[in-house]
Protein backbone atom coordinates (compact mmCIF):
# COMPACT_ATOMS: atom_id res chain seq x y z
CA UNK A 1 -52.84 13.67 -16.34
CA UNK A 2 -50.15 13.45 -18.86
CA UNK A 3 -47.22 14.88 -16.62
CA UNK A 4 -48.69 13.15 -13.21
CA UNK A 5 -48.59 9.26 -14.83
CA UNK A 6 -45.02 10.23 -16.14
CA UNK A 7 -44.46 11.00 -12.47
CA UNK A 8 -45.83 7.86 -11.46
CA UNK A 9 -43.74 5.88 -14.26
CA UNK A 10 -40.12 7.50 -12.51
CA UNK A 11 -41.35 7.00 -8.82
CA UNK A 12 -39.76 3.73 -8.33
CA UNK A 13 -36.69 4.07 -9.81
CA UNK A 14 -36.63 7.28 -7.57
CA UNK A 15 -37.72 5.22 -4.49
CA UNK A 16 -34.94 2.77 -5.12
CA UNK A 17 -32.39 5.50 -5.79
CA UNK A 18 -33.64 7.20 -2.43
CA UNK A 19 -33.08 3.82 -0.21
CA UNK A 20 -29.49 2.95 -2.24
CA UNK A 21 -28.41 6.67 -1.25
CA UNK A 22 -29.45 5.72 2.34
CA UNK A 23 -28.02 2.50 2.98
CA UNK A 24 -24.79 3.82 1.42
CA UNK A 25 -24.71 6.72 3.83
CA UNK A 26 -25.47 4.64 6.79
CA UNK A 27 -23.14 1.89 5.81
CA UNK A 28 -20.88 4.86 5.13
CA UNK A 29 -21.04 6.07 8.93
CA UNK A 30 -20.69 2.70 10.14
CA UNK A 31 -17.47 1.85 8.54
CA UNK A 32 -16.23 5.17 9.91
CA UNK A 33 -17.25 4.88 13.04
CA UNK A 34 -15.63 0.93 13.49
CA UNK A 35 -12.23 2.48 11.82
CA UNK A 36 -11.99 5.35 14.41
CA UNK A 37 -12.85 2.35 17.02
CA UNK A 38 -9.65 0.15 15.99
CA UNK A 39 -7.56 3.45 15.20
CA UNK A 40 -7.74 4.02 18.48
CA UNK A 41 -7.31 0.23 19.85
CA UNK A 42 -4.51 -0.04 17.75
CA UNK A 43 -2.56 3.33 18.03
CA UNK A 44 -3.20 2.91 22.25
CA UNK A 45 -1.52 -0.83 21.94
CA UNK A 46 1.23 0.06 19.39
CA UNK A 47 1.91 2.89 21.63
CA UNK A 48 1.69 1.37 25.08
CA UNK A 49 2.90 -2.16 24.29
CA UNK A 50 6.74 -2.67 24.51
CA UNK A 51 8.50 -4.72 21.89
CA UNK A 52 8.11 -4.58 18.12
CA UNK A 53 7.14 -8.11 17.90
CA UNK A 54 4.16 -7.72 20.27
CA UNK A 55 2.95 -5.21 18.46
CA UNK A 56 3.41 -6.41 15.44
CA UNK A 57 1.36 -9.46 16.37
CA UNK A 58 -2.20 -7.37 17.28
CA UNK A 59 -1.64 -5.31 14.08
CA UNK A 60 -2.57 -8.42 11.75
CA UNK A 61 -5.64 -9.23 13.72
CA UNK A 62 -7.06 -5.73 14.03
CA UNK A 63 -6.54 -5.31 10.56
CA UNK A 64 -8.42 -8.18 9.14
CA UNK A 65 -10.87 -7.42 12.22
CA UNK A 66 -11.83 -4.11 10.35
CA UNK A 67 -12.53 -6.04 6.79
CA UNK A 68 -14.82 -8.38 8.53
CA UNK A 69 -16.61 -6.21 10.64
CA UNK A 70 -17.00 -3.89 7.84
CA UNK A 71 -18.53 -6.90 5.76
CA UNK A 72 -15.29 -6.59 3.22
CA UNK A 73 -14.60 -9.62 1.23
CA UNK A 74 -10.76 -10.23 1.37
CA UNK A 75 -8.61 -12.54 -0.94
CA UNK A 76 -5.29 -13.39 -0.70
CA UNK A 77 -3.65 -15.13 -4.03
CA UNK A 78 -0.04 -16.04 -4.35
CA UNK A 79 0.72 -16.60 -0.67
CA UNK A 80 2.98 -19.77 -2.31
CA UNK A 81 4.95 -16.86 -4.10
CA UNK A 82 6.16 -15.75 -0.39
CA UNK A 83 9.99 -16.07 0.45
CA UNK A 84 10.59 -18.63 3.73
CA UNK A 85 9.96 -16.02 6.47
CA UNK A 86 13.94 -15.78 7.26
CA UNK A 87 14.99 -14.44 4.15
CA UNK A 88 14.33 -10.72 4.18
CA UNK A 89 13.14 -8.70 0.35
CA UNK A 90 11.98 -5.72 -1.16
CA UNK A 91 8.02 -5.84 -1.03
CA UNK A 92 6.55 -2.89 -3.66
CA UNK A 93 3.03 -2.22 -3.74
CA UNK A 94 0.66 -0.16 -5.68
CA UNK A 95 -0.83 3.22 -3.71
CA UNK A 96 -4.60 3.63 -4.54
CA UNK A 97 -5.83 4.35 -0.87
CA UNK A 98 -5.81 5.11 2.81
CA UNK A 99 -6.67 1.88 3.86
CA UNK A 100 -3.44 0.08 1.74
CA UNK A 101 -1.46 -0.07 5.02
CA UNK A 102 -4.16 -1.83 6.76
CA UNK A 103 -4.70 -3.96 3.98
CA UNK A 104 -1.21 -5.07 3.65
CA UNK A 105 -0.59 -5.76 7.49
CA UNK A 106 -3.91 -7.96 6.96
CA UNK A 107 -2.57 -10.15 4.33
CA UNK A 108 0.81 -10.36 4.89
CA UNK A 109 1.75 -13.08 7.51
CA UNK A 110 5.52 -11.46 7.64
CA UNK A 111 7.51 -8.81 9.70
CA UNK A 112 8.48 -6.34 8.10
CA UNK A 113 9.37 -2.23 8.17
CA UNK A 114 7.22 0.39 6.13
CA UNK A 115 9.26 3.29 4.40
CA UNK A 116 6.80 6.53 4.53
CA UNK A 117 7.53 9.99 3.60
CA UNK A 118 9.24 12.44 6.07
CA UNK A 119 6.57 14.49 6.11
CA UNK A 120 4.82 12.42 8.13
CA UNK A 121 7.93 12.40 11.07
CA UNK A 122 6.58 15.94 12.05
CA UNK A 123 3.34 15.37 13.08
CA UNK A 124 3.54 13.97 16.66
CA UNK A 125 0.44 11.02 16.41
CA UNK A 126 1.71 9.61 13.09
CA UNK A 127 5.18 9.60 14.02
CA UNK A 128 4.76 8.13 17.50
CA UNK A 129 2.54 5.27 15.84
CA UNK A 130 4.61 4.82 12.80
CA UNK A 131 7.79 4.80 14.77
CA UNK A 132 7.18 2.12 17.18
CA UNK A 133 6.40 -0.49 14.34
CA UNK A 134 9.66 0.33 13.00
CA UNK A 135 9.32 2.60 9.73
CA UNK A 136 11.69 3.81 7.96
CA UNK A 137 10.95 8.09 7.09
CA UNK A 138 12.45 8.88 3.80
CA UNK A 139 13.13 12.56 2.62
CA UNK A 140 11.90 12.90 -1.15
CA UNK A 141 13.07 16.47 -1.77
CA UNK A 142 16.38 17.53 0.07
CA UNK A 143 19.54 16.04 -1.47
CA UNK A 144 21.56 15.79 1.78
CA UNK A 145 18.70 14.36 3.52
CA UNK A 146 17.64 12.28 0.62
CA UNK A 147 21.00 10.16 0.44
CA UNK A 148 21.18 9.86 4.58
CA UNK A 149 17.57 8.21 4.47
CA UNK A 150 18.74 5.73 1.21
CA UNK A 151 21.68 4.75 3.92
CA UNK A 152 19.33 4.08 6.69
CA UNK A 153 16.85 1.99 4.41
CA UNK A 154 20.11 -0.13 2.96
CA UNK A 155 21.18 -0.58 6.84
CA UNK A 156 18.31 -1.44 7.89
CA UNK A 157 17.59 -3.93 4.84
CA UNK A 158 21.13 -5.23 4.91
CA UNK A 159 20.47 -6.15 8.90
CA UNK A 160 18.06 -8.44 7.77
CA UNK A 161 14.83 -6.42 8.17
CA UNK A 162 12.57 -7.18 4.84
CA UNK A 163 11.26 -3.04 3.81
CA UNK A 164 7.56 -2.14 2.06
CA UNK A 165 7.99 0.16 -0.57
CA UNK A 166 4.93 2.13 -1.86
CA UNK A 167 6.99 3.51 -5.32
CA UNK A 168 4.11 5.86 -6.39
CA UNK A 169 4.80 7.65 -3.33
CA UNK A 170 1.51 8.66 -3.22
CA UNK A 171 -2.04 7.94 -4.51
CA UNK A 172 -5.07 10.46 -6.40
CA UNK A 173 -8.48 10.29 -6.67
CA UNK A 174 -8.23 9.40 -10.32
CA UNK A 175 -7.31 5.45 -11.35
CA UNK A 176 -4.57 4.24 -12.67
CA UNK A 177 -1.48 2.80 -11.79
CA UNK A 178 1.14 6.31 -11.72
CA UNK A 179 4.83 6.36 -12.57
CA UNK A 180 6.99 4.61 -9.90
CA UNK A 181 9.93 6.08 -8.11
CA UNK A 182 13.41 4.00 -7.85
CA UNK A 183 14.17 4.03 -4.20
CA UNK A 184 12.81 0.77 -3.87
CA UNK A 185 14.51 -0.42 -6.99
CA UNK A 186 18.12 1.38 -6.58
CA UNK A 187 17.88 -0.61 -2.95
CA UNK A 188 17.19 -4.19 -3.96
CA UNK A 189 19.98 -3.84 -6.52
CA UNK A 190 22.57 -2.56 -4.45
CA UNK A 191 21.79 -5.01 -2.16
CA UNK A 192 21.22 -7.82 -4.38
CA UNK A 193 17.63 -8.68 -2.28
CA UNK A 194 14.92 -10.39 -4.45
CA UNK A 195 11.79 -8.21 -4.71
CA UNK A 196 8.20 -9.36 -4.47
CA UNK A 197 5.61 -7.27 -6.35
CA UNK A 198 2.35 -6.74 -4.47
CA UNK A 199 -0.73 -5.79 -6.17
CA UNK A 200 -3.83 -4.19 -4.44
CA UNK A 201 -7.20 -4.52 -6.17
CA UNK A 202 -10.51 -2.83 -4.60
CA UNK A 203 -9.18 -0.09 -2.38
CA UNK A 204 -9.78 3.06 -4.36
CA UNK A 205 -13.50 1.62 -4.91
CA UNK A 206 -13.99 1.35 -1.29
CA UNK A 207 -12.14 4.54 -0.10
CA UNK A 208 -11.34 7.61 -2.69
CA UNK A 209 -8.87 9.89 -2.30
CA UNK A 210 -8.70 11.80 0.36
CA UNK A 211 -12.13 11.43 1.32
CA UNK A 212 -13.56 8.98 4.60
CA UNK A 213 -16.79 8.09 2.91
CA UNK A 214 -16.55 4.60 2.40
CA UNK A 215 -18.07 2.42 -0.02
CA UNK A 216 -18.99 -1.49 0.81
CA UNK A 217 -16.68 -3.09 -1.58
CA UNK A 218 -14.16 -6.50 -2.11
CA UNK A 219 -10.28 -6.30 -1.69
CA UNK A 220 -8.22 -8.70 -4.00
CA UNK A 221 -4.53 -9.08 -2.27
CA UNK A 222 -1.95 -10.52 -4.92
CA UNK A 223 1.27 -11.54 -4.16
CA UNK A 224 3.86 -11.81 -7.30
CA UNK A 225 6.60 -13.52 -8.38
CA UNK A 226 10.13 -12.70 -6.29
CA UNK A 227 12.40 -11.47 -8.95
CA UNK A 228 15.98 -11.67 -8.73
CA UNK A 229 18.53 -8.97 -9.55
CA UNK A 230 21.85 -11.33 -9.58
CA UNK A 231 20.02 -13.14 -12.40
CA UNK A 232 19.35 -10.20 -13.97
CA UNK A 233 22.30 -7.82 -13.21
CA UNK A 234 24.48 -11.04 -15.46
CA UNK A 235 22.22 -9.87 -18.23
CA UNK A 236 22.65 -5.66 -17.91
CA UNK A 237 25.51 -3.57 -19.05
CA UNK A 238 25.34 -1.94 -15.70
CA UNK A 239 24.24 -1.40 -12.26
CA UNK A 240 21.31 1.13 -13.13
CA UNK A 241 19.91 -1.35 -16.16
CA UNK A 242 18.96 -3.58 -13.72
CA UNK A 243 17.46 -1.66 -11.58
CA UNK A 244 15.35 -0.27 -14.34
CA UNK A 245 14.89 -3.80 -15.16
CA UNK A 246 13.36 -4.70 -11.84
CA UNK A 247 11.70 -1.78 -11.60
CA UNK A 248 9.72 -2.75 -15.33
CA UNK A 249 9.15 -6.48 -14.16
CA UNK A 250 7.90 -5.46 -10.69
CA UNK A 251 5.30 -3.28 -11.94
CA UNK A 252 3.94 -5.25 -15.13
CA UNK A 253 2.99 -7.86 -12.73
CA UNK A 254 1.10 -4.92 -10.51
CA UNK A 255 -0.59 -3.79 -13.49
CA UNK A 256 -1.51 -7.38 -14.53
CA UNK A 257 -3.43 -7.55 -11.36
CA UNK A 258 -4.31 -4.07 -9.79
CA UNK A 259 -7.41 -3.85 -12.31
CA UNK A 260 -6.24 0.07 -13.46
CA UNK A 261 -5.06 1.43 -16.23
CA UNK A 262 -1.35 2.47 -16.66
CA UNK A 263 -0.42 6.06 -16.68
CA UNK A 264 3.26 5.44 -17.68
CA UNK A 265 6.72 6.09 -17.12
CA UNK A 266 8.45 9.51 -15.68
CA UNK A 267 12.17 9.59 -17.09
CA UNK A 268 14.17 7.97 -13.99
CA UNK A 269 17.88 9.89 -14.03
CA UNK A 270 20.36 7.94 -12.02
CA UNK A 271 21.77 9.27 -9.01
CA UNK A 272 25.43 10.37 -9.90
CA UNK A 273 23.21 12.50 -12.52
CA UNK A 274 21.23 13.99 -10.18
């Protein structure tokens, strides 16, 4: 009698665990089966469609199409913090999840080019896709091919095209904001182009790693203050000061809004030393 009323006692807490597990799993199926939807949409209009603009303009409303159908809630801040839409930047934003790209395109009412890893160039779906919206493939590993993709990204931002850095270059199951890399930074500098720090909050919670389950979740979008490196190349001793100056500024105001913790710094060697 004993062991059957402890039974009793836990049966509805395991009741309500039972129906949470279920909703999440349906919800879960749902969400995957409305992304495939729109992947498709979206990869046969990007594809099919000519003209970057025209593409460009479906890519906004299919994005913010998938947070609503998905019941997301989606904030913008800092919209005010945007550059007039002429001027073209440096936008760098924290990595935490698959859907980052989408969630950028959804809050970002501006043109502009995504840099992405070469890797990505060799498989023929992502590079078809990713090439007609105009992104930029950068080699990480390969000297020679390293320094011909900088060029490309600096003639492409010095033709007026405003670039999307994501300078974790990649993103973990685990939280935390990782170490960033100085493409973005070594770019902006040499160029003398403001950059606007981007900070992605919810994500990760709602898609983990590398897996498709998703979670129902909220999505905080913050848009930083544009920092310029003229003003602070007059205060540096040299070129690569400032851009680990920018690089420091641009991600304390990430942190300040991502919501994760900070994993720190990897030693960045500037490139006549590497």
């Amino acid at each position: 009698m004993q062991l059957l009323s402890i039974q009793m006692a836990a049966l509805p807490n395991r009741l309500h665990a039972a129906v949470r597990r279920t909703r999440e799993m349906v919800y879960a199926l749902y969400a995957q089966a409305v992304f495939r939807l729109l992947a498709v949409l979206i990869g046969v209009s990007v594809i099919t469609l000519p003209g970057k603009r025209l593409r460009w303009a479906l890519l906004r409303p299919f994005a913010r199409s998938l947070a609503w159908l998905t019941a997301t809630r989606f904030k913008v801040g800092g919209i005010k913090n945007l550059l007039p839409e002429k001027q073209n930047c440096i936008y760098v934003v924290n990595h935490a999840s698959f859907l980052d790209s989408y969630t950028v395109c959804a809050a970002l009412p501006r043109r502009f080019r995504f840099t992405a890893k070469s890797d990505l160039a060799k498989k023929w779906l992502p590079a078809n896709f990713l090439g007609r919206i105009g992104t930029l493939f950068v080699d990480r590993f390969d000297p020679a091919r390293a320094l011909a993709s900088t060029q490309s990204v600096e003639q492409a931002a010095s033709l007026g095209d405003s670039l999307l850095f994501f300078p974790e270059g990649t993103f973990t199951y685990a939280p935390g904001l990782r170490p960033f890399r100085m493409g973005a930074f070594v770019t902006t500098a040499s160029l003398q182009l403001p950059v606007i720090p981007v900070a992605l909050h919810g994500t990760r919670a709602i898609l983990q790693g590398n897996s498709w389950v998703a979670y129902r979740g909220s999505i905080t979008v913050t848009f930083g203050q544009a920092i310029d490196p003229q003003s602070l190349a007059e205060a540096c001793d040299s070129e690569w000061e400032t851009v680990l100056k920018l690089r420091d500024l641009a991600r304390g105001q990430i942190l300040r809004h991502c919501g994760e913790a900070d994993l720190g710094h990897e030693q960045a060697i500037p490139p006549h030393q590497q």
